[in-house]
Protein backbone atom coordinates (compact mmCIF):
# COMPACT_ATOMS: atom_id res chain seq x y z
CA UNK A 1 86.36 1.63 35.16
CA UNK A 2 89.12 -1.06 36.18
CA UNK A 3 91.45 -0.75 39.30
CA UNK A 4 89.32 1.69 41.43
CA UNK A 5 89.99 1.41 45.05
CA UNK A 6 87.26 1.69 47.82
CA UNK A 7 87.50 2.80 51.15
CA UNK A 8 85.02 2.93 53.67
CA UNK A 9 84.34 1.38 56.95
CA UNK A 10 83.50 -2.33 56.96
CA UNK A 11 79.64 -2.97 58.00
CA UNK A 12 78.87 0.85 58.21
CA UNK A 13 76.60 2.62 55.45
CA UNK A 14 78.09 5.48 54.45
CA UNK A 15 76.48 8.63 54.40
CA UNK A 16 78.42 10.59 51.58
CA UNK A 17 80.89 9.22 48.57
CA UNK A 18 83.53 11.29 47.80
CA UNK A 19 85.35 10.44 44.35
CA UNK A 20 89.01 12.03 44.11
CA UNK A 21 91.01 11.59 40.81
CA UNK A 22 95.11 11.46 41.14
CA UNK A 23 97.87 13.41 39.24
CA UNK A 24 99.46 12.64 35.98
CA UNK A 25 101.83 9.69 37.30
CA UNK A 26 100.36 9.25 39.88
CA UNK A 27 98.11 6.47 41.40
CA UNK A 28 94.38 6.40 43.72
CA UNK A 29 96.43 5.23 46.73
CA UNK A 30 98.17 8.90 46.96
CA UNK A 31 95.49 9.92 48.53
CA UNK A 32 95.41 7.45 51.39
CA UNK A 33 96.26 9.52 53.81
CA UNK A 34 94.16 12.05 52.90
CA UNK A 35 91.50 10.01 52.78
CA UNK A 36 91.99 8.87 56.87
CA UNK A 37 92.53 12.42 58.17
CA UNK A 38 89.31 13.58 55.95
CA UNK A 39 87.21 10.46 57.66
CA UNK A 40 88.98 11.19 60.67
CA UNK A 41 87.13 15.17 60.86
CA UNK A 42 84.40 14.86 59.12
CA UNK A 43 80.99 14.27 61.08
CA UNK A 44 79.75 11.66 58.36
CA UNK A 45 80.96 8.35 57.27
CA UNK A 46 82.44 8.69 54.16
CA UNK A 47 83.01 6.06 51.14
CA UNK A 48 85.90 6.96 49.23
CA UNK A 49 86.48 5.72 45.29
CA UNK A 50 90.23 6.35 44.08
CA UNK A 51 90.16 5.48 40.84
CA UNK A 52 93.55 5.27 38.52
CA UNK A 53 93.81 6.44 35.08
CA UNK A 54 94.77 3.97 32.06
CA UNK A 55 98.31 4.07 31.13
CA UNK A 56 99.13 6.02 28.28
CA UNK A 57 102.16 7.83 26.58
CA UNK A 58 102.27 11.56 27.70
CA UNK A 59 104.16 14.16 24.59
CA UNK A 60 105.65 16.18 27.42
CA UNK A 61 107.27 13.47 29.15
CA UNK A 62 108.96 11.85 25.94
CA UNK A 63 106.15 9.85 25.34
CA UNK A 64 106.79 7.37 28.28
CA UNK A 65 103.57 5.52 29.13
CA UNK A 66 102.09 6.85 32.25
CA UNK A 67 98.54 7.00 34.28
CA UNK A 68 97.14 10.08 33.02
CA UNK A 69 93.68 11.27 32.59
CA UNK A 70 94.98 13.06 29.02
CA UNK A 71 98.27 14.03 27.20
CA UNK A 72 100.14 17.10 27.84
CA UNK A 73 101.39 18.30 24.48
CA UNK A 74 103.16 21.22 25.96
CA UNK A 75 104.51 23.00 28.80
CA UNK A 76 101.55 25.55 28.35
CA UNK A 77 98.77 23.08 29.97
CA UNK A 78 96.65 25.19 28.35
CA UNK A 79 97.51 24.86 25.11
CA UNK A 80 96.85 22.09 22.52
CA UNK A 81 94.94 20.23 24.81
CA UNK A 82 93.99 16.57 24.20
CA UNK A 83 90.18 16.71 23.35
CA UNK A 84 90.19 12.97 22.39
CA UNK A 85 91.25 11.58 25.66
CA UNK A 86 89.75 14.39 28.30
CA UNK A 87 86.35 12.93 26.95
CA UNK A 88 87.21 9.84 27.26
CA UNK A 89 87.98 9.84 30.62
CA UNK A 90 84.66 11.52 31.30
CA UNK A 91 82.61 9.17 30.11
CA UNK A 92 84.89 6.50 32.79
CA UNK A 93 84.68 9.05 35.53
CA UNK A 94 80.79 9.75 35.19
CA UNK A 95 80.08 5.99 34.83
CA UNK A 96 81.46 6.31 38.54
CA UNK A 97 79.52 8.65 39.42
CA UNK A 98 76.58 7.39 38.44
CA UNK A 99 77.10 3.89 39.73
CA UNK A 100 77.50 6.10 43.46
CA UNK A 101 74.08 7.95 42.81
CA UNK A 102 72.49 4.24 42.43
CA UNK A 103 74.27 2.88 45.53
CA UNK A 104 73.93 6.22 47.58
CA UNK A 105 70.63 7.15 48.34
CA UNK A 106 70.96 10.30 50.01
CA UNK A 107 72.49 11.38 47.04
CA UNK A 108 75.75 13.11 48.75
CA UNK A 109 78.61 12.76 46.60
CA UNK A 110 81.52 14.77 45.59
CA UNK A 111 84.13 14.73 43.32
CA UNK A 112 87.62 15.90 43.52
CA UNK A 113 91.54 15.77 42.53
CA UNK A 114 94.15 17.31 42.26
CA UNK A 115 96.12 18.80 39.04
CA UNK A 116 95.31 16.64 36.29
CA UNK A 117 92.92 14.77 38.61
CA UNK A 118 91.35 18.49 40.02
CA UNK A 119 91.02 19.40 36.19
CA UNK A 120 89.28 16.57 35.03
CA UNK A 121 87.33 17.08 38.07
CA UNK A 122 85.48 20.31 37.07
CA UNK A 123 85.52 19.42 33.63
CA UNK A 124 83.27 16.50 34.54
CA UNK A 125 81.16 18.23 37.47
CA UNK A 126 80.37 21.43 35.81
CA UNK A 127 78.95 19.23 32.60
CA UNK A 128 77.05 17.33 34.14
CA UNK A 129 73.06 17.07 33.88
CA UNK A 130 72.90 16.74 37.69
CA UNK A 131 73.90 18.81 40.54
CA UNK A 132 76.70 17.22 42.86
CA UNK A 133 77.15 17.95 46.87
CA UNK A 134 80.79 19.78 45.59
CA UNK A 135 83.51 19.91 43.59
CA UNK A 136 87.16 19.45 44.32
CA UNK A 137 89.95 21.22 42.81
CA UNK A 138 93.28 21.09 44.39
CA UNK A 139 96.03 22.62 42.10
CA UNK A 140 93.88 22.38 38.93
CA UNK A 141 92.55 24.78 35.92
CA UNK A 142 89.60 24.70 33.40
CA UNK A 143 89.79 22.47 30.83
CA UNK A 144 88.97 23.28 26.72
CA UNK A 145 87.86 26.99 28.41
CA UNK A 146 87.51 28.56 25.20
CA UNK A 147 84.18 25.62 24.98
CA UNK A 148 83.30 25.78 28.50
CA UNK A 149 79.83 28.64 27.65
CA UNK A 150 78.77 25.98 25.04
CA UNK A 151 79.36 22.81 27.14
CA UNK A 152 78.47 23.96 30.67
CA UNK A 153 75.52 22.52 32.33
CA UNK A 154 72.19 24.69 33.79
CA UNK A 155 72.43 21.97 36.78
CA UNK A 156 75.92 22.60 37.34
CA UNK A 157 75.41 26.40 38.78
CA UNK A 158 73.77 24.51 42.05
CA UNK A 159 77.17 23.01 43.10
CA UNK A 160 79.71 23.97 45.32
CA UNK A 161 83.22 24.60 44.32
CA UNK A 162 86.46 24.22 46.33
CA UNK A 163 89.14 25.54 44.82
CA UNK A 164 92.65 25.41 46.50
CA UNK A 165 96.21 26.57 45.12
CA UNK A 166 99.80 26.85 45.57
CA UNK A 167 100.97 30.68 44.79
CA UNK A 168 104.42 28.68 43.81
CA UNK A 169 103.08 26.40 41.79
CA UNK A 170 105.17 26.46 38.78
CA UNK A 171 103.90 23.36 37.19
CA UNK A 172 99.80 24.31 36.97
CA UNK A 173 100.72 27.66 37.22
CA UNK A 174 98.90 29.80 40.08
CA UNK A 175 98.03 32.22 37.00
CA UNK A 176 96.02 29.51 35.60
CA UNK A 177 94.05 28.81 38.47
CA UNK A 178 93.39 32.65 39.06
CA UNK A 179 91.92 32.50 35.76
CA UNK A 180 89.72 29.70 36.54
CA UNK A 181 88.54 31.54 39.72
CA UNK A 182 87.74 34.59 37.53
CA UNK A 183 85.63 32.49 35.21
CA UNK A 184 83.71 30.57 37.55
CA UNK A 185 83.39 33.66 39.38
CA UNK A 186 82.11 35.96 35.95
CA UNK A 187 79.43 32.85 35.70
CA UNK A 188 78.35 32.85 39.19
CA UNK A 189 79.25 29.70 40.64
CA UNK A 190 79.59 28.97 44.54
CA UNK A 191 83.22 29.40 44.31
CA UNK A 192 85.28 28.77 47.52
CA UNK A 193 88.56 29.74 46.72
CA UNK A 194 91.99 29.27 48.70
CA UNK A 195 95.30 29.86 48.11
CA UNK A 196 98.55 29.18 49.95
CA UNK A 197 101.46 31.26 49.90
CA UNK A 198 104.84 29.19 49.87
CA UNK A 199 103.15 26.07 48.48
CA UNK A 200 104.30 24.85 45.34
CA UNK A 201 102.93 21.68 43.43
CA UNK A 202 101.42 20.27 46.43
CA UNK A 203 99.00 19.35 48.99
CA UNK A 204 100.01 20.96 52.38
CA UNK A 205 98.02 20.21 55.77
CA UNK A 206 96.04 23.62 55.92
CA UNK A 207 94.66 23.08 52.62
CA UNK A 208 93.05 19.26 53.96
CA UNK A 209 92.16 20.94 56.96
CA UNK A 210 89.90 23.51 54.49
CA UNK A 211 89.07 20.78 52.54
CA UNK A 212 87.19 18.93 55.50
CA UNK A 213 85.73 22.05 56.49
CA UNK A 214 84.14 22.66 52.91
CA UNK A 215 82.46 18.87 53.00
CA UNK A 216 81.45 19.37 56.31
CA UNK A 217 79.51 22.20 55.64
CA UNK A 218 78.08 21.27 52.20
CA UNK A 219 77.29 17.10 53.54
């Protein structure tokens, strides 16, 4: 995948990757500061790959060219979901992840985002033929649900989940990621689930401060 950017500390191995995939618009260097305060409390160095989505035109916003992991048809994210280019960018995002299972040793890598990017995020994890130290999903929802019994991997039930969501989201509607909780939860999955009244579509510090508490626990 071109224009993924690497963070770590200069002459140190790292002892976990952690891959985290932006929002629709958005870019890898959003999560920046995230990045520093979740090196910053964690008890292991960390490597973190941001990588940024190709450029294409989204329905929803008038067709304007934009980094995004898929199209968004509708204002139902649920709905008429773009098939074509989800797999697409699964096929990028686990060529990442393998590349980090070849460089990392110890085998400790997560992968996360947030809407679009925390989407895309269990879509890939939860398919895969391989566990992962834990998923990421900040603001996000199951992807092509109505395939996910056919499509989901045996490996996949081994790894951790942390969800996190605003209960005023109105863009990836808290509804939707109640669902996904309920699903995940029906199958069985180490689901740890947050949610944070007053937040809307957004990261807000007590969620990071959860979030470094999940990868400390499951690094």
């Amino acid at each position: 995948m071109k224009n993924v950017i690497i963070l770590e500390k200069a002459g140190i191995k790292s002892d976990i990757s952690i891959i985290l995939l932006h929002g629709l618009g958005a870019c890898g260097n959003d999560f920046k500061e995230i990045a520093d305060y979740l090196q910053s409390n964690c008890s292991q160095n960390i490597r973190f790959i941001l990588p940024n989505a190709d450029e294409i035109p989204v329905t929803i916003n008038n067709g304007i060219k934009m980094p995004a992991w898929y199209d968004i048809i509708g204002n139902e994210l649920t709905h008429r979901q773009d098939e074509i280019e989800i797999n697409k960018s699964y096929l990028k995002i686990k060529e990442l992840i393998d590349k980090e299972k070849n460089l990392n040793r110890t085998n400790k890598i997560f992968l996360g985002g947030f809407s679009q990017g925390g989407a895309m995020a269990l879509y890939v994890g939860l398919r895969l033929n391989y566990n992962l130290s834990g998923i990421i999903c900040l603001s996000g929802y199951l992807l092509l649900s109505d395939k996910f019994e056919q499509e989901k991997s045996s490996e996949g039930y081994a790894t951790p989940i942390f969800m996190g969501h605003g209960v005023e989201d109105d863009i990836v509607k808290y509804e939707w990621g109640i669902k996904t909780k309920q699903i995940l939860e029906e199958y069985n999955y180490k689901l740890t689930w947050k949610e944070y009244t007053d937040l809307a579509h957004s990261i807000n510090s007590q969620e990071i401060i959860h979030l470094s508490e999940f990868i400390n626990q499951k690094s």
